[in-house]
C-alpha atoms as a PDB file:
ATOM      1  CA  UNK A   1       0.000   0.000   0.000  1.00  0.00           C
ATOM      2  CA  UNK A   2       1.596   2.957  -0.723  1.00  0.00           C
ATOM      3  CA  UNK A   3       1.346   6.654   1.832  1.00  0.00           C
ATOM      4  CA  UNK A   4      -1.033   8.123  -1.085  1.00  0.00           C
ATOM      5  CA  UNK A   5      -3.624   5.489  -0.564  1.00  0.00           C
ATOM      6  CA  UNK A   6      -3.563   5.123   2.748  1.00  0.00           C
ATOM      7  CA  UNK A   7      -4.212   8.991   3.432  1.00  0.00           C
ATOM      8  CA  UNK A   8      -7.078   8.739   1.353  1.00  0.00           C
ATOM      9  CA  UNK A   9      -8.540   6.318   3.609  1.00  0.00           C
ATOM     10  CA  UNK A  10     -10.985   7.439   6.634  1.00  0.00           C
ATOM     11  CA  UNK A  11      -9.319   6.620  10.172  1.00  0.00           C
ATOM     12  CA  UNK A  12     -11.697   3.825  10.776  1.00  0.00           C
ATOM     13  CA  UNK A  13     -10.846   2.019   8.012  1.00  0.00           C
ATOM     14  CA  UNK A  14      -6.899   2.794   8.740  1.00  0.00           C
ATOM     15  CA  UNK A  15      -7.595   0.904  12.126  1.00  0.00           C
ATOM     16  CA  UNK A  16      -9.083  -2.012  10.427  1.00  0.00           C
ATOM     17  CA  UNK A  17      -6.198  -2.273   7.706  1.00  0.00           C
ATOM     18  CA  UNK A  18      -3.427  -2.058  10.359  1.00  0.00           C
ATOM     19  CA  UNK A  19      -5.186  -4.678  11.915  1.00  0.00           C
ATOM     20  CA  UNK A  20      -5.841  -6.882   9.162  1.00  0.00           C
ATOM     21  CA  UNK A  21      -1.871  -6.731   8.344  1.00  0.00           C
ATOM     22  CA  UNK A  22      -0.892  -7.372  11.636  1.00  0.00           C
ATOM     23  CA  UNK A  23      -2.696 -10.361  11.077  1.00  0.00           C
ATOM     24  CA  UNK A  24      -1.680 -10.994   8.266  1.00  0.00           C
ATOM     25  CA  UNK A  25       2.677 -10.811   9.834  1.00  0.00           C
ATOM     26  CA  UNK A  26       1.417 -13.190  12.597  1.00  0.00           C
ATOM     27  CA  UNK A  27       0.143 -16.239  10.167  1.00  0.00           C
ATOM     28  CA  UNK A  28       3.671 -15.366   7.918  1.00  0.00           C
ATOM     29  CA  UNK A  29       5.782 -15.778  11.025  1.00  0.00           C
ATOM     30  CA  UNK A  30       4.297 -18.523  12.184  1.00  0.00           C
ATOM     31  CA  UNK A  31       4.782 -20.157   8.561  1.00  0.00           C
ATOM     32  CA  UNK A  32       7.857 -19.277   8.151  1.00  0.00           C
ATOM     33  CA  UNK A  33       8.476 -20.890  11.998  1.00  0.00           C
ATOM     34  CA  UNK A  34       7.491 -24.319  10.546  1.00  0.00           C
ATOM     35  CA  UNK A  35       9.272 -23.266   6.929  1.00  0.00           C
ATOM     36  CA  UNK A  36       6.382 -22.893   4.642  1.00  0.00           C
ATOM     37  CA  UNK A  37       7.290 -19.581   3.156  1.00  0.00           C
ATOM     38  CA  UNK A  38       8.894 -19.399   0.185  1.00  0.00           C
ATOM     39  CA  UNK A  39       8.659 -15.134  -0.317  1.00  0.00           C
ATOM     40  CA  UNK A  40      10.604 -14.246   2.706  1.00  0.00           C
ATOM     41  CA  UNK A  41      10.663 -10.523   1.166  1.00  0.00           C
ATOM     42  CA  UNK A  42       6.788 -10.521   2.272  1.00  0.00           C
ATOM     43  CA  UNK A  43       8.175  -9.530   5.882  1.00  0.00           C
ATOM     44  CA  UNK A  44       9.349  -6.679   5.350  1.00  0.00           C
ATOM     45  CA  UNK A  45       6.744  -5.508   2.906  1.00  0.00           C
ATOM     46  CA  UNK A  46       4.420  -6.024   5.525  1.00  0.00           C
ATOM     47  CA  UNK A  47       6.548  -4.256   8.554  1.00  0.00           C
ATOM     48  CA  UNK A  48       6.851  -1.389   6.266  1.00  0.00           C
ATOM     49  CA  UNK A  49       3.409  -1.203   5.873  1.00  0.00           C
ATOM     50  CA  UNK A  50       2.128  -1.300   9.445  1.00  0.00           C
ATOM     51  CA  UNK A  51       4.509   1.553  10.401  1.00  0.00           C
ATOM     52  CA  UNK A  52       3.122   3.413   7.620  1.00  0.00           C
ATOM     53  CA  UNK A  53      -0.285   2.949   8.698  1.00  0.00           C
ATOM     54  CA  UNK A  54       0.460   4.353  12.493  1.00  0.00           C
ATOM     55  CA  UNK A  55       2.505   7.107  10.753  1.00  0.00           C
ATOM     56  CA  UNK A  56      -0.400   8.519   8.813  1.00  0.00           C
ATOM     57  CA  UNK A  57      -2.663   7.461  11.977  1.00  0.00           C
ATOM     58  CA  UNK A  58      -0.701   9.402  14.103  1.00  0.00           C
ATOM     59  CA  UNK A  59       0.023  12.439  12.031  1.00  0.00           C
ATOM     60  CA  UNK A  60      -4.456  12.451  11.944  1.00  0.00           C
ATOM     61  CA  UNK A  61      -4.257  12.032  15.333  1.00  0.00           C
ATOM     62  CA  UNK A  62      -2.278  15.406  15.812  1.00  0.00           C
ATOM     63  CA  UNK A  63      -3.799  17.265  13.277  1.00  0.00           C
ATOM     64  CA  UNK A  64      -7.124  16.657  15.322  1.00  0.00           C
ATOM     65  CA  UNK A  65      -6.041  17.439  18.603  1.00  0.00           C
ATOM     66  CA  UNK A  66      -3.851  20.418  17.301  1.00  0.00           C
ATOM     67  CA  UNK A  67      -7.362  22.183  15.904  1.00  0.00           C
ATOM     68  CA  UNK A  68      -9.188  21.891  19.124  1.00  0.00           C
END
Protein backbone atom coordinates (compact mmCIF):
# COMPACT_ATOMS: atom_id res chain seq x y z
CA UNK A 1 0.00 0.00 0.00
CA UNK A 2 1.60 2.96 -0.72
CA UNK A 3 1.35 6.65 1.83
CA UNK A 4 -1.03 8.12 -1.08
CA UNK A 5 -3.62 5.49 -0.56
CA UNK A 6 -3.56 5.12 2.75
CA UNK A 7 -4.21 8.99 3.43
CA UNK A 8 -7.08 8.74 1.35
CA UNK A 9 -8.54 6.32 3.61
CA UNK A 10 -10.98 7.44 6.63
CA UNK A 11 -9.32 6.62 10.17
CA UNK A 12 -11.70 3.83 10.78
CA UNK A 13 -10.85 2.02 8.01
CA UNK A 14 -6.90 2.79 8.74
CA UNK A 15 -7.59 0.90 12.13
CA UNK A 16 -9.08 -2.01 10.43
CA UNK A 17 -6.20 -2.27 7.71
CA UNK A 18 -3.43 -2.06 10.36
CA UNK A 19 -5.19 -4.68 11.92
CA UNK A 20 -5.84 -6.88 9.16
CA UNK A 21 -1.87 -6.73 8.34
CA UNK A 22 -0.89 -7.37 11.64
CA UNK A 23 -2.70 -10.36 11.08
CA UNK A 24 -1.68 -10.99 8.27
CA UNK A 25 2.68 -10.81 9.83
CA UNK A 26 1.42 -13.19 12.60
CA UNK A 27 0.14 -16.24 10.17
CA UNK A 28 3.67 -15.37 7.92
CA UNK A 29 5.78 -15.78 11.02
CA UNK A 30 4.30 -18.52 12.18
CA UNK A 31 4.78 -20.16 8.56
CA UNK A 32 7.86 -19.28 8.15
CA UNK A 33 8.48 -20.89 12.00
CA UNK A 34 7.49 -24.32 10.55
CA UNK A 35 9.27 -23.27 6.93
CA UNK A 36 6.38 -22.89 4.64
CA UNK A 37 7.29 -19.58 3.16
CA UNK A 38 8.89 -19.40 0.18
CA UNK A 39 8.66 -15.13 -0.32
CA UNK A 40 10.60 -14.25 2.71
CA UNK A 41 10.66 -10.52 1.17
CA UNK A 42 6.79 -10.52 2.27
CA UNK A 43 8.17 -9.53 5.88
CA UNK A 44 9.35 -6.68 5.35
CA UNK A 45 6.74 -5.51 2.91
CA UNK A 46 4.42 -6.02 5.53
CA UNK A 47 6.55 -4.26 8.55
CA UNK A 48 6.85 -1.39 6.27
CA UNK A 49 3.41 -1.20 5.87
CA UNK A 50 2.13 -1.30 9.45
CA UNK A 51 4.51 1.55 10.40
CA UNK A 52 3.12 3.41 7.62
CA UNK A 53 -0.29 2.95 8.70
CA UNK A 54 0.46 4.35 12.49
CA UNK A 55 2.51 7.11 10.75
CA UNK A 56 -0.40 8.52 8.81
CA UNK A 57 -2.66 7.46 11.98
CA UNK A 58 -0.70 9.40 14.10
CA UNK A 59 0.02 12.44 12.03
CA UNK A 60 -4.46 12.45 11.94
CA UNK A 61 -4.26 12.03 15.33
CA UNK A 62 -2.28 15.41 15.81
CA UNK A 63 -3.80 17.26 13.28
CA UNK A 64 -7.12 16.66 15.32
CA UNK A 65 -6.04 17.44 18.60
CA UNK A 66 -3.85 20.42 17.30
CA UNK A 67 -7.36 22.18 15.90
CA UNK A 68 -9.19 21.89 19.12
Amino acid sequence: MTTKEIRDLAPTEITTKLRETREQLLQLRLRKQTGQVEKTHELRVLRKDIARLETITREKNKKTTAAA
